[in-house]
Protein backbone atom coordinates (compact mmCIF):
# COMPACT_ATOMS: atom_id res chain seq x y z
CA UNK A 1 17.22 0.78 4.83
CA UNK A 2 14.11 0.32 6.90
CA UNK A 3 11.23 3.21 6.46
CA UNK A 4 9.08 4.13 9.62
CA UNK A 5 6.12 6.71 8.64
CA UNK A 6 4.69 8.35 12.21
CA UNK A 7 8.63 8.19 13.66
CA UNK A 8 7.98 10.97 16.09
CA UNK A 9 5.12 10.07 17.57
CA UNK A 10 4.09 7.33 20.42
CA UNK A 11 4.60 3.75 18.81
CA UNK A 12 7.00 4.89 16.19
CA UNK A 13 9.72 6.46 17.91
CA UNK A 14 9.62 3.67 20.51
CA UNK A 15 9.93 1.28 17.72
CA UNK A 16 12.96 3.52 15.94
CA UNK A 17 14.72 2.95 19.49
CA UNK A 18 13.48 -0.50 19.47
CA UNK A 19 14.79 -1.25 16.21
CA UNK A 20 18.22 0.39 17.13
CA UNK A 21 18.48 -1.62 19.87
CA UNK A 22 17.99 -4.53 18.07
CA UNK A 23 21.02 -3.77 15.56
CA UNK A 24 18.95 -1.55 12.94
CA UNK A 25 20.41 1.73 12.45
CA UNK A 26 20.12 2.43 8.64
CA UNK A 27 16.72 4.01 9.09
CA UNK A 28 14.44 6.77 7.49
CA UNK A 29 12.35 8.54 9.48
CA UNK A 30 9.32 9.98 7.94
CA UNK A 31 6.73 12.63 9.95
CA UNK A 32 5.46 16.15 10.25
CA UNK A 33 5.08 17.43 13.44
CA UNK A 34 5.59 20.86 15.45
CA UNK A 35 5.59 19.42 19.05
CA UNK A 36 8.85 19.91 21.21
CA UNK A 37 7.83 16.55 22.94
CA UNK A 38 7.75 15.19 19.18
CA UNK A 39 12.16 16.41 19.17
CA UNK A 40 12.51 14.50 22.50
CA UNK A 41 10.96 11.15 21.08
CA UNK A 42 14.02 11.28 18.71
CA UNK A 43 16.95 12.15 21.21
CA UNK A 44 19.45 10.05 21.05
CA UNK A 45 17.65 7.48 18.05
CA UNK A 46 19.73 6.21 15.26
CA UNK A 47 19.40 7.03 11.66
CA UNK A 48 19.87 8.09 8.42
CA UNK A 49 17.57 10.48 7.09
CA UNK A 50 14.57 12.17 8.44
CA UNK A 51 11.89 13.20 5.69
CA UNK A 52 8.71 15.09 5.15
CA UNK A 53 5.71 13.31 5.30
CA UNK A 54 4.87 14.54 2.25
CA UNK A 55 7.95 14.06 0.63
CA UNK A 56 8.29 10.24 1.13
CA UNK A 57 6.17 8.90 -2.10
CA UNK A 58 9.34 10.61 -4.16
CA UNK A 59 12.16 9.42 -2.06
CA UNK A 60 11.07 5.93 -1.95
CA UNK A 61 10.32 5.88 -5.81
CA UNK A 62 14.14 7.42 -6.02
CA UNK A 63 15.61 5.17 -3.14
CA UNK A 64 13.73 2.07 -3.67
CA UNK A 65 16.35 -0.49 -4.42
CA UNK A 66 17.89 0.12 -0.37
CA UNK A 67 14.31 0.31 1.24
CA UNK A 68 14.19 -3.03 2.86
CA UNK A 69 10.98 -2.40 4.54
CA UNK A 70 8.56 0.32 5.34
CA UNK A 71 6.66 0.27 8.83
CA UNK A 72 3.48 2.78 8.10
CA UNK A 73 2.66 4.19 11.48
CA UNK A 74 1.55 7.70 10.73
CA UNK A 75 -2.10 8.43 11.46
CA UNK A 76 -4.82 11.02 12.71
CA UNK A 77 -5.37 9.38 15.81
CA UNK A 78 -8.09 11.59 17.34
CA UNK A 79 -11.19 9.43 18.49
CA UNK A 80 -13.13 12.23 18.68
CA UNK A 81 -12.56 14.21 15.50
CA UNK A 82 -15.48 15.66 13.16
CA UNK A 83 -13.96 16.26 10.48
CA UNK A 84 -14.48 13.32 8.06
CA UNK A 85 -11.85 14.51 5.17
CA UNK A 86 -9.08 14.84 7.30
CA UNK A 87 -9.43 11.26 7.98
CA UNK A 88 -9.71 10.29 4.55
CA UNK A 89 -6.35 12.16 3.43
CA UNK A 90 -4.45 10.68 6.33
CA UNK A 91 -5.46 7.56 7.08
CA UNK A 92 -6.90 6.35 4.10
CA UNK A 93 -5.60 7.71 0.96
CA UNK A 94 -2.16 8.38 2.32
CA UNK A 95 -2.14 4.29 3.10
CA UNK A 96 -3.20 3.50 0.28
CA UNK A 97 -0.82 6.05 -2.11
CA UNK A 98 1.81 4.39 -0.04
CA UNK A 99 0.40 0.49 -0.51
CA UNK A 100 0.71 1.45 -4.15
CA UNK A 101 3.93 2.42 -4.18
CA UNK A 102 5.68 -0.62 -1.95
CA UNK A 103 3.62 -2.91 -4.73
CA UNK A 104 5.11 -1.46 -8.13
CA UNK A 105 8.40 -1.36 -6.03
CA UNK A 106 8.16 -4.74 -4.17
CA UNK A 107 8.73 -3.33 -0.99
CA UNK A 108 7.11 -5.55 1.92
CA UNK A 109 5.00 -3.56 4.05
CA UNK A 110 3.72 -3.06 7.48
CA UNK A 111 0.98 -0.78 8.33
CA UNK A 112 -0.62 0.02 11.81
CA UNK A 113 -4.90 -0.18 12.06
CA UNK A 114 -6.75 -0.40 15.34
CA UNK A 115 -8.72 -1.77 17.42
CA UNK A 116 -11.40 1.10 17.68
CA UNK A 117 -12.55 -0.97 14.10
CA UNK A 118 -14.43 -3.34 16.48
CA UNK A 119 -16.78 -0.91 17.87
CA UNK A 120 -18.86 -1.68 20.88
CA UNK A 121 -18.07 -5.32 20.19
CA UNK A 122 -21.02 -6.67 18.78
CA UNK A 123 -19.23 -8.65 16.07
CA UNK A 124 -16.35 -10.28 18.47
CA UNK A 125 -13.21 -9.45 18.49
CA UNK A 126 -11.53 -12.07 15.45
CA UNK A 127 -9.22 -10.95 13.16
CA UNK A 128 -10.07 -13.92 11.16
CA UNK A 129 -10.67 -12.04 7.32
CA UNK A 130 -14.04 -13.19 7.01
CA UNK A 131 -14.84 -11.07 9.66
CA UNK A 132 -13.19 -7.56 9.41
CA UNK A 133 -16.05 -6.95 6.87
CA UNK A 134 -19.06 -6.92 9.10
CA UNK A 135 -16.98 -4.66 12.11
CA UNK A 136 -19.00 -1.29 12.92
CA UNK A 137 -16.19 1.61 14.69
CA UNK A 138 -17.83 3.89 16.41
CA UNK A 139 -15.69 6.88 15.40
CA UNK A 140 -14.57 8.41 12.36
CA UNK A 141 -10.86 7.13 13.46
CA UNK A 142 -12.21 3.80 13.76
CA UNK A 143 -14.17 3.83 10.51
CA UNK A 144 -10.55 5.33 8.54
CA UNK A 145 -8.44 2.43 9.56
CA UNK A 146 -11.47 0.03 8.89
CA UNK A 147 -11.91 1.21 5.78
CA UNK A 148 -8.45 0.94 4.93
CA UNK A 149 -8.80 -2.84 5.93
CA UNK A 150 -11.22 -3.69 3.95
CA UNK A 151 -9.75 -1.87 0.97
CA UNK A 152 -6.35 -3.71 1.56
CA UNK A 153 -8.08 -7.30 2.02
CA UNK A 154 -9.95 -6.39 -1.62
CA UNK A 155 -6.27 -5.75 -3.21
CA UNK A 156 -4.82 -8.36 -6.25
CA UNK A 157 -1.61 -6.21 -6.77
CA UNK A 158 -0.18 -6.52 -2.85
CA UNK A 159 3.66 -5.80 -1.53
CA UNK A 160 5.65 -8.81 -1.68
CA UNK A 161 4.99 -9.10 1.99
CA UNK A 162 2.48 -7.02 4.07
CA UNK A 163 0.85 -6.84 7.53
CA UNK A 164 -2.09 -5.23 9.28
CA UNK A 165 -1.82 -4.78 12.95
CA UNK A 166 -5.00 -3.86 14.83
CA UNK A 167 -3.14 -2.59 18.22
CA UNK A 168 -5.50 -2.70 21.33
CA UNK A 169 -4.98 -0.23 23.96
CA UNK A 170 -1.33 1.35 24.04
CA UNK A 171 0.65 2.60 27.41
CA UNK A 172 4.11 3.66 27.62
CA UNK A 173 7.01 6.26 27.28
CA UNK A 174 6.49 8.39 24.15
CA UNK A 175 3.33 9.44 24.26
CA UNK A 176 3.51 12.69 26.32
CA UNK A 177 2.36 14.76 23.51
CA UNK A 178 -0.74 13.03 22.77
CA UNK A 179 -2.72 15.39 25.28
CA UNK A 180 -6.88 13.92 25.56
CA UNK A 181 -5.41 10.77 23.25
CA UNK A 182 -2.67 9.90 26.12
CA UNK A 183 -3.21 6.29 27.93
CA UNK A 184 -5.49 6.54 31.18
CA UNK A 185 -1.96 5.34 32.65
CA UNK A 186 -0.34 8.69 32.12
CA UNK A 187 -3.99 10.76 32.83
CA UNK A 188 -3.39 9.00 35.93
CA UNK A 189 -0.49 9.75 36.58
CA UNK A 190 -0.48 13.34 36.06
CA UNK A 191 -3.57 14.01 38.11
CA UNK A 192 -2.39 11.87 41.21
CA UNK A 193 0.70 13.76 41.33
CA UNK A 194 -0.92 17.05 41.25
CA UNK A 195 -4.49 15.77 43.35
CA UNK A 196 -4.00 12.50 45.37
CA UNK A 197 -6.70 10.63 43.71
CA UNK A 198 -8.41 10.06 40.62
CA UNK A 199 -11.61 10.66 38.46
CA UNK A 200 -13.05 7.46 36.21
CA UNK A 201 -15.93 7.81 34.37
CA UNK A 202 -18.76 6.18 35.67
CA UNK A 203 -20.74 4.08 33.51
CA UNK A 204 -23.75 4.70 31.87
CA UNK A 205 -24.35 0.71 31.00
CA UNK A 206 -26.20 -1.50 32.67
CA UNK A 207 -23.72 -4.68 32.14
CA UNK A 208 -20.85 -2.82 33.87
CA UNK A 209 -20.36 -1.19 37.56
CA UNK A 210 -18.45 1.88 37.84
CA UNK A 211 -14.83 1.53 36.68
CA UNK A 212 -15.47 -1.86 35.96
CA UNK A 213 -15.33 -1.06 31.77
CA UNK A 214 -12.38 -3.02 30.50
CA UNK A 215 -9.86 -3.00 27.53
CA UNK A 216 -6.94 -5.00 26.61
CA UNK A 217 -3.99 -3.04 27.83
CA UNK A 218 -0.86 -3.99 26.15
CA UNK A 219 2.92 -2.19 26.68
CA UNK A 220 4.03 -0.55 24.27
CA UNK A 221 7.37 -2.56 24.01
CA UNK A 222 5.34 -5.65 23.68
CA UNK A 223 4.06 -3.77 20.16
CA UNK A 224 7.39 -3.09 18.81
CA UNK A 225 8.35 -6.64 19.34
CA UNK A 226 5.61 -7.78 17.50
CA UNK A 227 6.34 -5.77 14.32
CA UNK A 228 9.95 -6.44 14.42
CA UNK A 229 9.19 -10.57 14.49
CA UNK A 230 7.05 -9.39 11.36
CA UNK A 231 9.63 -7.80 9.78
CA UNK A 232 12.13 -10.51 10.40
CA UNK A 233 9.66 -13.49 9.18
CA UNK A 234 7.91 -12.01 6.64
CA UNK A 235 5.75 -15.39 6.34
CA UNK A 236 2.10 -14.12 7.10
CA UNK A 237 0.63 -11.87 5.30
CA UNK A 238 -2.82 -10.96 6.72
CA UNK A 239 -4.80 -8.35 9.41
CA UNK A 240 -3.78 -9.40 12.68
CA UNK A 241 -4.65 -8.59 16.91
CA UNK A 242 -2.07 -7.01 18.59
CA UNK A 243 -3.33 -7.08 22.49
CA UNK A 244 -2.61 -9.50 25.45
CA UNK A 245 -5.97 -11.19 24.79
CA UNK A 246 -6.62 -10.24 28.69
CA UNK A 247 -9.12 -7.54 29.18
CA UNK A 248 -8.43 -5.38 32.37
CA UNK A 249 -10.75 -2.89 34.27
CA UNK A 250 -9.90 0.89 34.44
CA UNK A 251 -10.27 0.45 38.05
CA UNK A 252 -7.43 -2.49 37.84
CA UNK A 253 -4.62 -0.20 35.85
CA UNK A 254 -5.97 3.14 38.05
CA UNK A 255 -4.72 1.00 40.97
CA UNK A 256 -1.67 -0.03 39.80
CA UNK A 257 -0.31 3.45 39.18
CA UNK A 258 -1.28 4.40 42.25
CA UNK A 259 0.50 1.17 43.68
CA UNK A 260 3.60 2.18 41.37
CA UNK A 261 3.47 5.61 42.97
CA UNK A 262 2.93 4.47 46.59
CA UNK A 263 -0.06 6.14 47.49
CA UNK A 264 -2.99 4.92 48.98
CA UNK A 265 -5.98 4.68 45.73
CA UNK A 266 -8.81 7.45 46.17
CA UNK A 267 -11.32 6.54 42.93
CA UNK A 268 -14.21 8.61 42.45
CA UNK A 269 -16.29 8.70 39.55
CA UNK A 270 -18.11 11.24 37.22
CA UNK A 271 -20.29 11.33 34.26
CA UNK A 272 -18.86 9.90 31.03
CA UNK A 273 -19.00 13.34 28.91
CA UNK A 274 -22.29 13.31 26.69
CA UNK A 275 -20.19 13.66 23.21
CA UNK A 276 -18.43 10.47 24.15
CA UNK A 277 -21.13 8.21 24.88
CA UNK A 278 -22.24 6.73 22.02
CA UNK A 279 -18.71 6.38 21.27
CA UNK A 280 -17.43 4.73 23.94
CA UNK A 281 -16.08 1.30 24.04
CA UNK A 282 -16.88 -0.76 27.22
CA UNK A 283 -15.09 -3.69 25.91
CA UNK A 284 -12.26 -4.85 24.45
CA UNK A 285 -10.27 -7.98 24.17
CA UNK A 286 -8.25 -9.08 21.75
CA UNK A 287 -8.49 -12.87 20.16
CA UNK A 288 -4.76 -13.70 19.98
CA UNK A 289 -4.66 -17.25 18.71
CA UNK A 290 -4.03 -16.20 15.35
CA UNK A 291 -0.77 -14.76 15.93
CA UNK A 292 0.26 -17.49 18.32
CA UNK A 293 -0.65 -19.88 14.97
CA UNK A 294 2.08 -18.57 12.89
CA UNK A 295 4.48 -18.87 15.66
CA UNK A 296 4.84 -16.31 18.01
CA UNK A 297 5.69 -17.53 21.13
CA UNK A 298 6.83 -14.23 23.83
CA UNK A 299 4.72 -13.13 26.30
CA UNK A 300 3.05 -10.22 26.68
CA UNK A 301 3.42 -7.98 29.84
CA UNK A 302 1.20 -7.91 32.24
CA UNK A 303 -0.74 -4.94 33.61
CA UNK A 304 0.66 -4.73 36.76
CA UNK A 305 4.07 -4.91 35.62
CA UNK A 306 4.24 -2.93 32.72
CA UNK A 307 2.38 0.26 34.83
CA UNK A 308 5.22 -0.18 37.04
CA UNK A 309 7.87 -0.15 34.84
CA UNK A 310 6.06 2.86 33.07
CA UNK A 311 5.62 4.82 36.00
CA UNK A 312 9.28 4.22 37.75
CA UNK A 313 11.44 4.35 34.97
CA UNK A 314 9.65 7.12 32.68
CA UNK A 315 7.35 8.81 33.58
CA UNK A 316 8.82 9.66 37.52
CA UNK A 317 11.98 10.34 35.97
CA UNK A 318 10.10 12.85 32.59
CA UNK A 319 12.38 10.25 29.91
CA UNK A 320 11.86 9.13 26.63
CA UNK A 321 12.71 5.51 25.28
């Protein structure tokens, strides 16, 4: 049986559906959620059990001669939360109750971290080890899954096998529940449809015009195949990038879904909101070599293409993956 903690949500139900499609149907779902857009991720998914977030430590200490892997993808994913012990119980104790666990029981183990850990960049962008230490977030978020990191890098008793995936900037089907934490691909989206044009912030930094801030997009899919050639090699163990190592502009991906809705673009732009500016990332780009070391070879999707195949065949059409 295969484990997958956050299974409602954005990147975990699209990896349960993933995962099904790729032949894995013996699964346990683990979450906590009251969202009806939460019961839609799982429509129509394959699997065994779903249990309690809270719940889990007992089953797997029960169950733990059929657990075959556990894919950790529950979080607090707020970037703009305050409240410093909610953090702490979710993202960082939780992880580590749960790296704990898959030791004693020799369960490998894959967990998701982020790549709000590299702040406004002023360290780089490696995953190489000897750097995760120095990275500044700018966020409590950030600083949870950085401290988790660290804490797992500092570890002698480890899983047999276990994996750290700093994901870059996620878009795709499943995450219409996310509300303020959705992709600018669905904000987008949503406010064409209704408006005919679109808002970006402008910026407030000297090194960047107006809509000219970048991040590393990457599909969604293009995550779920990553963790699945993790599960299936189980060779690596480390902290790794998960991005397309090509930084694009908001003003790039605003005028794709505009493209993939076949309007003509109307940008405008207006003050990045004073709580979010010394949080704010203006960068982001993902150095991929590592993972291309160990062998992985598919390529990623690019912008254009994946906001296309976003907008058309989900979000037009209100369906889940």
């Amino acid at each position: 049986m295969i484990v997958v903690t956050g299974a409602a949500g954005f990147i975990g139900s699209y990896l349960v559906g993933k995962l099904n499609q790729s032949g894995y149907n013996d699964l346990i779902l683990v979450d906590k959620y009251k969202d009806p857009w939460k019961d839609l991720n799982l429509v129509k998914k394959k699997y065994i059990k779903f249990v309690d977030r809270d719940k889990i430590f007992k089953w797997l200490i029960k169950n733990a001669k059929d657990v075959e892997f556990v894919f950790h993808l529950g979080a607090n994913t707020d970037t703009t939360g305050e409240k410093i012990k909610i953090y702490q119980q979710l993202n960082v104790m939780y992880s580590q109750r749960l790296w704990n666990i898959c030791s004693e029981l020799n369960i490998p183990f894959l967990y998701a971290s982020s790549a709000a850990t590299y702040g406004n960049g002023e360290s780089g962008f490696s995953d190489l080890h000897r750097n995760i230490a120095n990275l500044r977030p700018l966020n409590l978020y950030g600083w949870s899954k950085q401290d988790f990191d660290v804490w797992a890098l500092k570890q002698f008793r480890t899983p047999p096998f276990w994996a750290g995936m700093k994901f870059f900037n996620v878009y795709g089907p499943n995450e219409y529940h996310k509300n303020r934490m959705a992709s600018v691909v669905l904000h987008a989206y949503k406010t064409i449809k209704e408006n005919g044009k679109m808002e970006l912030f402008r910026s407030h930094h000297s090194d960047y015009k107006d809509g000219e801030q970048s991040r590393d997009f990457i599909y969604v899919d293009d995550i779920a195949e990553v963790m699945i050639y993790f599960m299936e090699t189980q060779k690596n163990t480390g902290i790794y990038n998960v991005g397309t190592g090509k930084a694009r502009s908001f003003l790039d991906l605003t005028t794709s879904v505009f493209n993939s809705m076949n309007i003509t673009p109307d940008i405008s732009f207006v003050d990045t909101p004073v709580d979010l500016r010394g949080r704010y990332q203006y960068f982001t780009e993902a150095k991929m070599q590592k993972l291309r070391d160990i062998g992985y070879t598919k390529p990623f999707t690019e912008l254009e293409e994946g906001v296309d195949r976003y907008v058309g065949k989900y979000l037009m059409t209100e369906a889940c993956y």
